[in-house]
C-alpha atoms as a PDB file:
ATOM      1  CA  UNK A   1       0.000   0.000   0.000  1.00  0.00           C
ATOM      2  CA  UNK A   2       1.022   3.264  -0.739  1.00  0.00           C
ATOM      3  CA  UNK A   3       0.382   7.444  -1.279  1.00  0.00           C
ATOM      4  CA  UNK A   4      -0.171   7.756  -4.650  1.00  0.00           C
ATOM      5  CA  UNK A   5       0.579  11.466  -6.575  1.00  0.00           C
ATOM      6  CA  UNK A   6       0.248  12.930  -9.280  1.00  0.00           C
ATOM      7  CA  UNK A   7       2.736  15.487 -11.240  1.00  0.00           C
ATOM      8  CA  UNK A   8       1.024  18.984 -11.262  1.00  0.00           C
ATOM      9  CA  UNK A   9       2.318  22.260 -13.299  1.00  0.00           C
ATOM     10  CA  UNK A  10       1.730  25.150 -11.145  1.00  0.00           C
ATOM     11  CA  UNK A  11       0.279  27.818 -13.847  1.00  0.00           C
ATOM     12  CA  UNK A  12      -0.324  30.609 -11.806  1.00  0.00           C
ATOM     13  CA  UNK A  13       2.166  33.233 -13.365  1.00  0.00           C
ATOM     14  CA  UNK A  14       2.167  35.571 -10.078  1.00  0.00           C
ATOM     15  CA  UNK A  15       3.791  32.659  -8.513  1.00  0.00           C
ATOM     16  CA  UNK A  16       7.091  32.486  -7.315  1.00  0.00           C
ATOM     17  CA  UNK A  17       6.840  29.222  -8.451  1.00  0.00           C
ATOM     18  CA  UNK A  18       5.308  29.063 -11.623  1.00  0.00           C
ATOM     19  CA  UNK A  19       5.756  26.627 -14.302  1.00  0.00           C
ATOM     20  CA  UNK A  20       7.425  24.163 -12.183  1.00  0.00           C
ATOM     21  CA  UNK A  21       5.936  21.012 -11.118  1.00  0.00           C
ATOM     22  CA  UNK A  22       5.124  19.099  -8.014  1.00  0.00           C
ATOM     23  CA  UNK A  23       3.708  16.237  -6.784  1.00  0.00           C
ATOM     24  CA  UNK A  24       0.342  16.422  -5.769  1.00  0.00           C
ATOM     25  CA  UNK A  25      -1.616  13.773  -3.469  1.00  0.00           C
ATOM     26  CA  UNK A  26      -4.696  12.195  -4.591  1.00  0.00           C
ATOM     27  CA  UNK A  27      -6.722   9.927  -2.675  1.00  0.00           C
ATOM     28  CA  UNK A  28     -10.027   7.694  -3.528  1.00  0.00           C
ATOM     29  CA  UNK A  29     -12.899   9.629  -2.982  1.00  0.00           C
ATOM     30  CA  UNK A  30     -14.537   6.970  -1.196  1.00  0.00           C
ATOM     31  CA  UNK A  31     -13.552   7.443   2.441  1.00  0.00           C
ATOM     32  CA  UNK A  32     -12.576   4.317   4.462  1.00  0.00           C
ATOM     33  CA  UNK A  33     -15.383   4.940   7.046  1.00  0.00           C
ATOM     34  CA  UNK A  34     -16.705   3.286  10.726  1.00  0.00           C
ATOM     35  CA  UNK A  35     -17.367  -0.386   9.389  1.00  0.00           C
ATOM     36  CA  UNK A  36     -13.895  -0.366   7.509  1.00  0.00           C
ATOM     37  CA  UNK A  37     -12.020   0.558  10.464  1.00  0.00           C
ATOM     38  CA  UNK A  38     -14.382  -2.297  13.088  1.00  0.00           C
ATOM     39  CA  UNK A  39     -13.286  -4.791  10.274  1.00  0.00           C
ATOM     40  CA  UNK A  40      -9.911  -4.383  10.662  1.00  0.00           C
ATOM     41  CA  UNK A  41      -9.864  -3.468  14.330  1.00  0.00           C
ATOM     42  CA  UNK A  42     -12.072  -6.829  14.696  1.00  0.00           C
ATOM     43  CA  UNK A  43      -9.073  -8.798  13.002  1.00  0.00           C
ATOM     44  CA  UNK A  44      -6.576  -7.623  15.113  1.00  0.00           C
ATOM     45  CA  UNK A  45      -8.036  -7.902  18.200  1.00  0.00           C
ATOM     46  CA  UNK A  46     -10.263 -10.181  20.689  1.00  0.00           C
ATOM     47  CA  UNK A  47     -13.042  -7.670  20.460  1.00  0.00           C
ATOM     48  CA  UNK A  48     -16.220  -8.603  17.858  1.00  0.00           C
ATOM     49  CA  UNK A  49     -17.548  -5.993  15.201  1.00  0.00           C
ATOM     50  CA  UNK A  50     -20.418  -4.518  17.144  1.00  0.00           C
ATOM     51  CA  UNK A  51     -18.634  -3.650  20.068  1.00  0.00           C
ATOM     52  CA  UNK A  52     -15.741  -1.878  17.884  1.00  0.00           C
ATOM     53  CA  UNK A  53     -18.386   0.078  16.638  1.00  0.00           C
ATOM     54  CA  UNK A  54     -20.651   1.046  19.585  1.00  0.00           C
ATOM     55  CA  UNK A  55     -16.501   2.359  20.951  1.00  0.00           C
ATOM     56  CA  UNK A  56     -16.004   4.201  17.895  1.00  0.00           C
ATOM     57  CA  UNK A  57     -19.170   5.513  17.603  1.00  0.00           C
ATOM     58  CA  UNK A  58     -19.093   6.622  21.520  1.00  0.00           C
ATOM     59  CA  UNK A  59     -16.098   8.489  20.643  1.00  0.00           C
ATOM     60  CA  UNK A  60     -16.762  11.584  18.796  1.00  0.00           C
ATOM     61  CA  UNK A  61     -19.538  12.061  21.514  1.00  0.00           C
ATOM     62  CA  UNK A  62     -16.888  11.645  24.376  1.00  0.00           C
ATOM     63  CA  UNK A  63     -14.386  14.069  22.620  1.00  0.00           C
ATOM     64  CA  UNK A  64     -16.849  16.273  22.420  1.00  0.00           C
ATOM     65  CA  UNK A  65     -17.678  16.555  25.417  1.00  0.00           C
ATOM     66  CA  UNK A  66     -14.414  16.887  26.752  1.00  0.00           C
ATOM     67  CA  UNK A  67     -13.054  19.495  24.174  1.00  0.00           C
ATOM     68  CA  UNK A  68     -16.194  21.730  25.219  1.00  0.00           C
ATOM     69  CA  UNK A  69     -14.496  21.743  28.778  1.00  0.00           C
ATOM     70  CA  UNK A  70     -11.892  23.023  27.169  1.00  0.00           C
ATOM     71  CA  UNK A  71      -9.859  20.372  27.940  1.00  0.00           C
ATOM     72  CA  UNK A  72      -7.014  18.360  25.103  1.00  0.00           C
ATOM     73  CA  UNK A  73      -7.884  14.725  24.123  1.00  0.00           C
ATOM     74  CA  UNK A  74      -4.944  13.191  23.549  1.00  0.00           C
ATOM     75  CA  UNK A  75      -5.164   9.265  21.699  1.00  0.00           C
ATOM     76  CA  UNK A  76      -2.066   7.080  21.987  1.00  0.00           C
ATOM     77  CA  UNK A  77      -0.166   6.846  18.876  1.00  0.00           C
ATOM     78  CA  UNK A  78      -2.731   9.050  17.212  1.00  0.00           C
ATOM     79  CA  UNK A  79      -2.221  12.237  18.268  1.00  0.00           C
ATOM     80  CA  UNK A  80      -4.151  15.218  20.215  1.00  0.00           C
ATOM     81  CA  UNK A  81      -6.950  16.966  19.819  1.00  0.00           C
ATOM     82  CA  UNK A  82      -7.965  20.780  20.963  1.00  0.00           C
ATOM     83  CA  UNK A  83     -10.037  23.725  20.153  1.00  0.00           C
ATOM     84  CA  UNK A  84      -8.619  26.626  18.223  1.00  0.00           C
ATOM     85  CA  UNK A  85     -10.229  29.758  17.181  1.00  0.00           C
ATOM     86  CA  UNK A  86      -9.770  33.389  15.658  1.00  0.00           C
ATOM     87  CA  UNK A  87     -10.241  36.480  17.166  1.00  0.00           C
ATOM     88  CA  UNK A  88     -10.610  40.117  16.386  1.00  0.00           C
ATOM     89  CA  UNK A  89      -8.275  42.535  17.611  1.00  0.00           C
ATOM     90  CA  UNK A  90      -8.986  45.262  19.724  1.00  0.00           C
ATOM     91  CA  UNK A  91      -6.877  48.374  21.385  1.00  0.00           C
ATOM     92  CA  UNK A  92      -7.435  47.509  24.979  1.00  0.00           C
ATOM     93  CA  UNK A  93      -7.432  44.170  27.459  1.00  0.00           C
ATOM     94  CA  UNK A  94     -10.235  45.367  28.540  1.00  0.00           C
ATOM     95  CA  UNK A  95     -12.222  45.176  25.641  1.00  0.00           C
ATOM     96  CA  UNK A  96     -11.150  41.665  24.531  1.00  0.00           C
ATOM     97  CA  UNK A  97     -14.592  39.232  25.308  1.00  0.00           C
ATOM     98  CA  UNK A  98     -15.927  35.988  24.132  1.00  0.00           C
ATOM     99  CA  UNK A  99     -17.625  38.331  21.614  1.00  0.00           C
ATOM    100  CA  UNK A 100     -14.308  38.964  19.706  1.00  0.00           C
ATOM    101  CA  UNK A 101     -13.921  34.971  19.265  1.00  0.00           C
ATOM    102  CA  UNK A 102     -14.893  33.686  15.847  1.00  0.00           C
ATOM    103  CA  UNK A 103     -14.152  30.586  13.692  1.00  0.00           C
ATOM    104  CA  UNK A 104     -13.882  28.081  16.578  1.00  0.00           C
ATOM    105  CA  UNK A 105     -12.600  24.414  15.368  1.00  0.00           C
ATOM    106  CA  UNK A 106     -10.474  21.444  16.419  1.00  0.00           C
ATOM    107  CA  UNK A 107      -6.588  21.583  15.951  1.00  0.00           C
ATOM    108  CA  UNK A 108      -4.857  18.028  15.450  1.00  0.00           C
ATOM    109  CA  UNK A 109      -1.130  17.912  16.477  1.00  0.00           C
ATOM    110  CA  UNK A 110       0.010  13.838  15.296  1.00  0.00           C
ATOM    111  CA  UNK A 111       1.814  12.253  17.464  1.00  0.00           C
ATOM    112  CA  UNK A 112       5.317  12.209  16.330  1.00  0.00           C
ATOM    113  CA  UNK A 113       9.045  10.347  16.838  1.00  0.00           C
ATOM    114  CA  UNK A 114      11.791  11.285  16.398  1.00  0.00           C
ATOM    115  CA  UNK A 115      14.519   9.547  14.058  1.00  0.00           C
ATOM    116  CA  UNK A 116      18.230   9.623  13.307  1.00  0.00           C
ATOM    117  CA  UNK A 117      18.698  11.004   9.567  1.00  0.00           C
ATOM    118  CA  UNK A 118      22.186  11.698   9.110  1.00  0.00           C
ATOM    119  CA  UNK A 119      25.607   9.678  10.480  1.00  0.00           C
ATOM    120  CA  UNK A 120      26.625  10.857  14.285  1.00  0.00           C
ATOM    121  CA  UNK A 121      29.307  13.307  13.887  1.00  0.00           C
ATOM    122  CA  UNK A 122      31.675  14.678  16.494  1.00  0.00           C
ATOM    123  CA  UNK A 123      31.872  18.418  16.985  1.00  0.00           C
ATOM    124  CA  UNK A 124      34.713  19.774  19.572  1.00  0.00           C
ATOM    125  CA  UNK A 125      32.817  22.328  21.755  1.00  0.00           C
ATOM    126  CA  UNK A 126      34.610  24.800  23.858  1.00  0.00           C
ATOM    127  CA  UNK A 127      35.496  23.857  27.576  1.00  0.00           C
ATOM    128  CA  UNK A 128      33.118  20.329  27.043  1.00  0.00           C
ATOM    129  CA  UNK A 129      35.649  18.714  24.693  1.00  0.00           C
ATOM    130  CA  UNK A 130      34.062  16.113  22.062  1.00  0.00           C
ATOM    131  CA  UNK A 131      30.619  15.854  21.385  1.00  0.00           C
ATOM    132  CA  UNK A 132      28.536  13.222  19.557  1.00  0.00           C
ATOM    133  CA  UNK A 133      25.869  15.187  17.479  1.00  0.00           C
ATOM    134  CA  UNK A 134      23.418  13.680  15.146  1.00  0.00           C
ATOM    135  CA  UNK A 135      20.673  14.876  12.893  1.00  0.00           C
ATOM    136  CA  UNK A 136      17.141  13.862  13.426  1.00  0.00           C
ATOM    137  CA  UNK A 137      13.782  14.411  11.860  1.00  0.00           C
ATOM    138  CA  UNK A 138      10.704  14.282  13.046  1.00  0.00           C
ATOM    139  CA  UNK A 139       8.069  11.923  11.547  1.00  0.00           C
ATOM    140  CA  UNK A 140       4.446  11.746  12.080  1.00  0.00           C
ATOM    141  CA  UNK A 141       3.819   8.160  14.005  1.00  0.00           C
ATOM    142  CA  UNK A 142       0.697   7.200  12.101  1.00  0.00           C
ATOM    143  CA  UNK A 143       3.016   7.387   8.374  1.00  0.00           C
ATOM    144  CA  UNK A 144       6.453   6.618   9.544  1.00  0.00           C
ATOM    145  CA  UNK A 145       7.509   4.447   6.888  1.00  0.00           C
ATOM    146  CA  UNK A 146       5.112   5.832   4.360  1.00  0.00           C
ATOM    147  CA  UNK A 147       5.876   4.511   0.684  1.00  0.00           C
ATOM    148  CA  UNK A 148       4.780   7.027  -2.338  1.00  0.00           C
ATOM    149  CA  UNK A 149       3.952   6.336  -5.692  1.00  0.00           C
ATOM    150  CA  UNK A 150       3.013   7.912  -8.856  1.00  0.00           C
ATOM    151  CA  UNK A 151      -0.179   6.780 -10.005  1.00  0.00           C
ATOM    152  CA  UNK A 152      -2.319   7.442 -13.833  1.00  0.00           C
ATOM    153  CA  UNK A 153      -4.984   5.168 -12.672  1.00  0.00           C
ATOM    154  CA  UNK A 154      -8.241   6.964 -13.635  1.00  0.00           C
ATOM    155  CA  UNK A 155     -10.158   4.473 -10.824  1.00  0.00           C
ATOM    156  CA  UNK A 156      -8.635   7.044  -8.201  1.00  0.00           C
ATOM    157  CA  UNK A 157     -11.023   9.283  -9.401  1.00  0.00           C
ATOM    158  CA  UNK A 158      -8.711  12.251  -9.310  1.00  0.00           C
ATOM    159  CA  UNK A 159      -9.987  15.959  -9.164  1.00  0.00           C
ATOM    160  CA  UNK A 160      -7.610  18.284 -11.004  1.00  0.00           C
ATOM    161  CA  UNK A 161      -6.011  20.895  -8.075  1.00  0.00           C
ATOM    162  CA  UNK A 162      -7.452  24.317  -8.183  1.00  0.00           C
ATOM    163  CA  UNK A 163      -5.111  27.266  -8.789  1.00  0.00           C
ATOM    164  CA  UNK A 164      -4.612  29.576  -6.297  1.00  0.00           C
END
């Protein structure tokens, strides 16, 4: 299984950017939705269909609940959830109310690891002597590992990118 792409031409001649190309994800535009994910879950597991789906189903309600507290969900190896929102500006503290808040919705920060991407190197740092330094990057738990691939298939159904 992979992330399949497709090459797109950026057109838009006020671009910094324009007329080179880039890949751009496409996806099915079937979702994989709540019976998908009890089917699998089901497999891998000792708990039956149903049940995976009552959970599942429970937990947008519980979430909810708990981000209108105003409180962070945070799921293991998934990543956490919160409530973000705009606000308009204003000269004084004093003036700044819920009124000013607009455009509330939820923020998702994946949970993420951290792994070595270059060869340790030694630096010499003053007055510490040798030190073992290594580059790292910082990958996104849920696609660590990730494989992409360019696709043509028309069955992806894609929808050509709009310009901006």
């Amino acid at each position: 299984m992979s992330q399949k792409y497709i090459k797109h031409k950026n057109n838009n001649m006020k671009s910094t950017a324009f007329g080179k190309y880039f890949a751009y994800a496409v996806y099915n535009k079937k979702s994989v939705g709540t019976d998908e994910l009890a089917d699998l879950i089901e497999k891998m597991t000792t708990v039956n269909h149903a049940d995976v789906v009552a959970v599942l189903n429970g937990l947008g309600t519980v979430m909810s609940h708990y981000l209108k507290a105003g409180e962070k969900v945070h799921l293991k190896d998934i990543g956490t959830f919160k409530v973000g929102f705009s606000s308009i500006g204003v000269n004084n503290a004093e003036d700044v109310t819920a009124n000013n808040i607009f455009n509330p919705r939820v923020l998702f920060h994946p949970e993420t690891v951290h792994i070595p991407n270059s060869e340790p190197k030694k630096v010499v740092t003053e007055g510490n002597g040798e030190k073992i330094v290594r580059g790292y990057s910082v990958v996104k738990k849920m696609i660590e590992g990730i494989v992409f691939e360019e696709t043509h298939d028309n069955a992806m159904n894609v929808e050509p990118k709009p310009e901006p």
